[in-house]
C-alpha atoms as a PDB file:
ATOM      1  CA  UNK A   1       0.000   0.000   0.000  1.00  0.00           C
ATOM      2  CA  UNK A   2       2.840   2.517   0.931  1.00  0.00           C
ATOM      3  CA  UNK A   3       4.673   1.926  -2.684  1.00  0.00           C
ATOM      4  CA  UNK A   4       1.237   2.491  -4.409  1.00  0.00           C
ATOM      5  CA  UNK A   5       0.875   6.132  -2.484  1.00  0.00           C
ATOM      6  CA  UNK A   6       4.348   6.905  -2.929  1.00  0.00           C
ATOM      7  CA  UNK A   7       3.719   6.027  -7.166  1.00  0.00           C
ATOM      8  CA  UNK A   8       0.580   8.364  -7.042  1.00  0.00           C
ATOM      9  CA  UNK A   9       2.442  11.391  -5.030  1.00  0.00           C
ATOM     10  CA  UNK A  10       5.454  10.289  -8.215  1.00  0.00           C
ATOM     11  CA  UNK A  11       2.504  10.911 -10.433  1.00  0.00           C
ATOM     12  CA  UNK A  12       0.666  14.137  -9.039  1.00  0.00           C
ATOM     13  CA  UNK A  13       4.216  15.555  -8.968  1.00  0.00           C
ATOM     14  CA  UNK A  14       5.368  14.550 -12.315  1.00  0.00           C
ATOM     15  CA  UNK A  15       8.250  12.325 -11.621  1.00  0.00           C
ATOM     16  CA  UNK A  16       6.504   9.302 -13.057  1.00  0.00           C
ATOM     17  CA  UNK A  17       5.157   8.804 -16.438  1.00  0.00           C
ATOM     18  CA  UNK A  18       2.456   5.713 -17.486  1.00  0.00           C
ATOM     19  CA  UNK A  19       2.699   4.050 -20.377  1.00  0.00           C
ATOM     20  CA  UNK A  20       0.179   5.060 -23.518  1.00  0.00           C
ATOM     21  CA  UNK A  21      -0.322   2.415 -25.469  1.00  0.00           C
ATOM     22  CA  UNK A  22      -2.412  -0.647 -26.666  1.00  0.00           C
ATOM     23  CA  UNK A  23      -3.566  -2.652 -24.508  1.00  0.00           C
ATOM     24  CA  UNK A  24      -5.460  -5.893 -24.933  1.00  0.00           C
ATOM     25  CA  UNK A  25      -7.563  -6.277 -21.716  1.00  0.00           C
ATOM     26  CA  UNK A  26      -9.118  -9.699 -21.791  1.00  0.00           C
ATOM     27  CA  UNK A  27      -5.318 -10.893 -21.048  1.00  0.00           C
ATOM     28  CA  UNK A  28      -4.869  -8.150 -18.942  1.00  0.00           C
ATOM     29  CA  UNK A  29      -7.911  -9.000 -16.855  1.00  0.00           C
ATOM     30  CA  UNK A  30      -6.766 -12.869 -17.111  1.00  0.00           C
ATOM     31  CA  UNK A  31      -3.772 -12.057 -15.672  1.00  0.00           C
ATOM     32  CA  UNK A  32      -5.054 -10.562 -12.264  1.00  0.00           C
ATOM     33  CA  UNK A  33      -7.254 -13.306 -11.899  1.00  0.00           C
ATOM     34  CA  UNK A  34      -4.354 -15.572 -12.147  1.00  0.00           C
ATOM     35  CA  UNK A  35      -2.837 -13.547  -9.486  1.00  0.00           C
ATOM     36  CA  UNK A  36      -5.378 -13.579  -7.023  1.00  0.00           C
ATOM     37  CA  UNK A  37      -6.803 -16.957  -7.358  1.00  0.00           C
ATOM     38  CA  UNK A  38      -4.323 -17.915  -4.842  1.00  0.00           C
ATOM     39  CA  UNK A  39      -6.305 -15.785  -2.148  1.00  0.00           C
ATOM     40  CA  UNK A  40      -9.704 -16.553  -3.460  1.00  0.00           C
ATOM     41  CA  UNK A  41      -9.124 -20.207  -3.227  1.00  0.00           C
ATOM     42  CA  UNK A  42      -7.737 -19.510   0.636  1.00  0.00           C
ATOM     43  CA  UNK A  43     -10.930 -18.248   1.793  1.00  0.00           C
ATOM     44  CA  UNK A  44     -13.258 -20.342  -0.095  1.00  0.00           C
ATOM     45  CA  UNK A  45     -14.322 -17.641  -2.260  1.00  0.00           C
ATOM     46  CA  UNK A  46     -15.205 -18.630  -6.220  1.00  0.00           C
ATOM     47  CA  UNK A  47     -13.519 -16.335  -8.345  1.00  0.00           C
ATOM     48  CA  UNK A  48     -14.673 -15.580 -11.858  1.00  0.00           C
ATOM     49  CA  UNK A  49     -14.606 -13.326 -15.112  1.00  0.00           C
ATOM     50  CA  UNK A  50     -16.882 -12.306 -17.158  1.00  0.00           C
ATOM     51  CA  UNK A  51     -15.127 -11.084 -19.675  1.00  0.00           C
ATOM     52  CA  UNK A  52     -16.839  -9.865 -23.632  1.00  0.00           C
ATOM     53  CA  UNK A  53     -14.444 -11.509 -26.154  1.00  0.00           C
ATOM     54  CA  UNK A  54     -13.600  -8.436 -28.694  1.00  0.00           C
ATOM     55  CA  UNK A  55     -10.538  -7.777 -30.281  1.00  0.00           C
ATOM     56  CA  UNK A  56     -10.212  -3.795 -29.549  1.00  0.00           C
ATOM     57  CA  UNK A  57      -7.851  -2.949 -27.097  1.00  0.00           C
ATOM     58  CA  UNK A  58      -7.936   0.108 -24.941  1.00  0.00           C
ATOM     59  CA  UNK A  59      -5.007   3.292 -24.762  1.00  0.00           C
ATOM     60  CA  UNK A  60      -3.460   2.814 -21.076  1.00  0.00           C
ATOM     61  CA  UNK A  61      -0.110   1.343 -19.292  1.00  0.00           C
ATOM     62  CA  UNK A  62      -0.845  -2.583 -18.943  1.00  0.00           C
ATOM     63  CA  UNK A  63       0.998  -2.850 -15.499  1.00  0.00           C
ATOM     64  CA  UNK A  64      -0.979  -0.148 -14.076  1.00  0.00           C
ATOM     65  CA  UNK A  65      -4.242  -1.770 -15.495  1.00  0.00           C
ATOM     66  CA  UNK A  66      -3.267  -5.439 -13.883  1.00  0.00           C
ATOM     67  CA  UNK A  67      -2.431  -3.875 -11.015  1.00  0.00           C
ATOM     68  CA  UNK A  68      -5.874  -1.657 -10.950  1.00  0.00           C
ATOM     69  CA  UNK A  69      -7.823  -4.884 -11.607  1.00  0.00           C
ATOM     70  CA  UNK A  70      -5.656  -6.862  -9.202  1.00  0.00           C
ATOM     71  CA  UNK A  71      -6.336  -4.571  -6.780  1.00  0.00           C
ATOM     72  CA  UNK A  72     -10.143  -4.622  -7.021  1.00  0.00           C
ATOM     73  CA  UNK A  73      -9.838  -8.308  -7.077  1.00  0.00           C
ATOM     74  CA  UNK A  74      -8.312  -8.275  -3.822  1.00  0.00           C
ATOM     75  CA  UNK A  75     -10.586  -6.232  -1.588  1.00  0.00           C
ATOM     76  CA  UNK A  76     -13.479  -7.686  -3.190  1.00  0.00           C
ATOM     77  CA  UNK A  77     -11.934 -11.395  -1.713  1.00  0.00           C
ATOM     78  CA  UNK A  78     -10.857  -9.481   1.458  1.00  0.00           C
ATOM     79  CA  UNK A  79     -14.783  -8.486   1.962  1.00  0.00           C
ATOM     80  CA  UNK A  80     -16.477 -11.150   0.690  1.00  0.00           C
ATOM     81  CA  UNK A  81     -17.249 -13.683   3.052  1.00  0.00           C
ATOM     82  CA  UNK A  82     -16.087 -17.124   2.963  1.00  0.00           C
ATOM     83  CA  UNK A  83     -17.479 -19.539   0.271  1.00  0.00           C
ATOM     84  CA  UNK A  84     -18.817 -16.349  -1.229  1.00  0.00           C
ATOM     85  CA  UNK A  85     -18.181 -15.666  -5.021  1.00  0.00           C
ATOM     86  CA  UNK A  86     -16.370 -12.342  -6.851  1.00  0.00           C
ATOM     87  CA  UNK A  87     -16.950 -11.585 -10.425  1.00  0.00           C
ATOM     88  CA  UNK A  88     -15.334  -9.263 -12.387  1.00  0.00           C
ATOM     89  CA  UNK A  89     -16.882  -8.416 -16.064  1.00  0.00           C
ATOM     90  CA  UNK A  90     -15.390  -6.500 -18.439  1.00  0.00           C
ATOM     91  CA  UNK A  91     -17.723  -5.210 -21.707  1.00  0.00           C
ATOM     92  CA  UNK A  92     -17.341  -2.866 -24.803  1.00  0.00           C
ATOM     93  CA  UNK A  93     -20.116  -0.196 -24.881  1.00  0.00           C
ATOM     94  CA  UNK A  94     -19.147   1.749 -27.771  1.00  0.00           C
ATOM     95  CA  UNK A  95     -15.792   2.930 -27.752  1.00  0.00           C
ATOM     96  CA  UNK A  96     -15.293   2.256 -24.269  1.00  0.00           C
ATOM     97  CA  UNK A  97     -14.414  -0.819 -22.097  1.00  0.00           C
ATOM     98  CA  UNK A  98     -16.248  -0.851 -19.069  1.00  0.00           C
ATOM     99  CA  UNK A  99     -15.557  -2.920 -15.500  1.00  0.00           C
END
């Protein structure tokens, strides 16, 4: 938590730049899930995705994105209570992808 906060004050303060590119983020998504599945399966809690399979990718940084999504992954487990389920959906609504 205290390297995130220092990255933001980085970023408010200009000494840290994120990435603009391409970014697919079905795999990006994937990859969070991946990462938290550990802590999901630890408390009994099903984890799943929802995720609409299209092929446009969104303009971000991909680490910052995993980590976003990792993130929300992880205090949705931390609050859900045991053998509770998570689900994280991901959709296109015009030129937009929406969590």
């Amino acid at each position: 938590m205290i390297s995130q906060l220092t990255h933001f004050s980085r970023l408010n303060i200009g000494g840290l730049s994120l990435g603009s590119q391409p970014v697919a983020i079905g795999p990006t998504i994937e990859a969070a899930l991946e990462t938290m599945t550990p802590q999901a399966r630890a408390k009994n809690v099903d984890l799943r995705a929802v995720i609409e399979r299209f092929e446009d990718e969104v303009i971000g940084d991909q680490v910052w994105l995993q980590q976003v999504f990792t993130n929300l992954l992880s205090n949705s487990i931390k609050f859900t209570p045991r053998g509770g389920r998570v689900e994280l959906g991901c959709t296109k609504r015009e030129n937009d992808a929406h969590s």
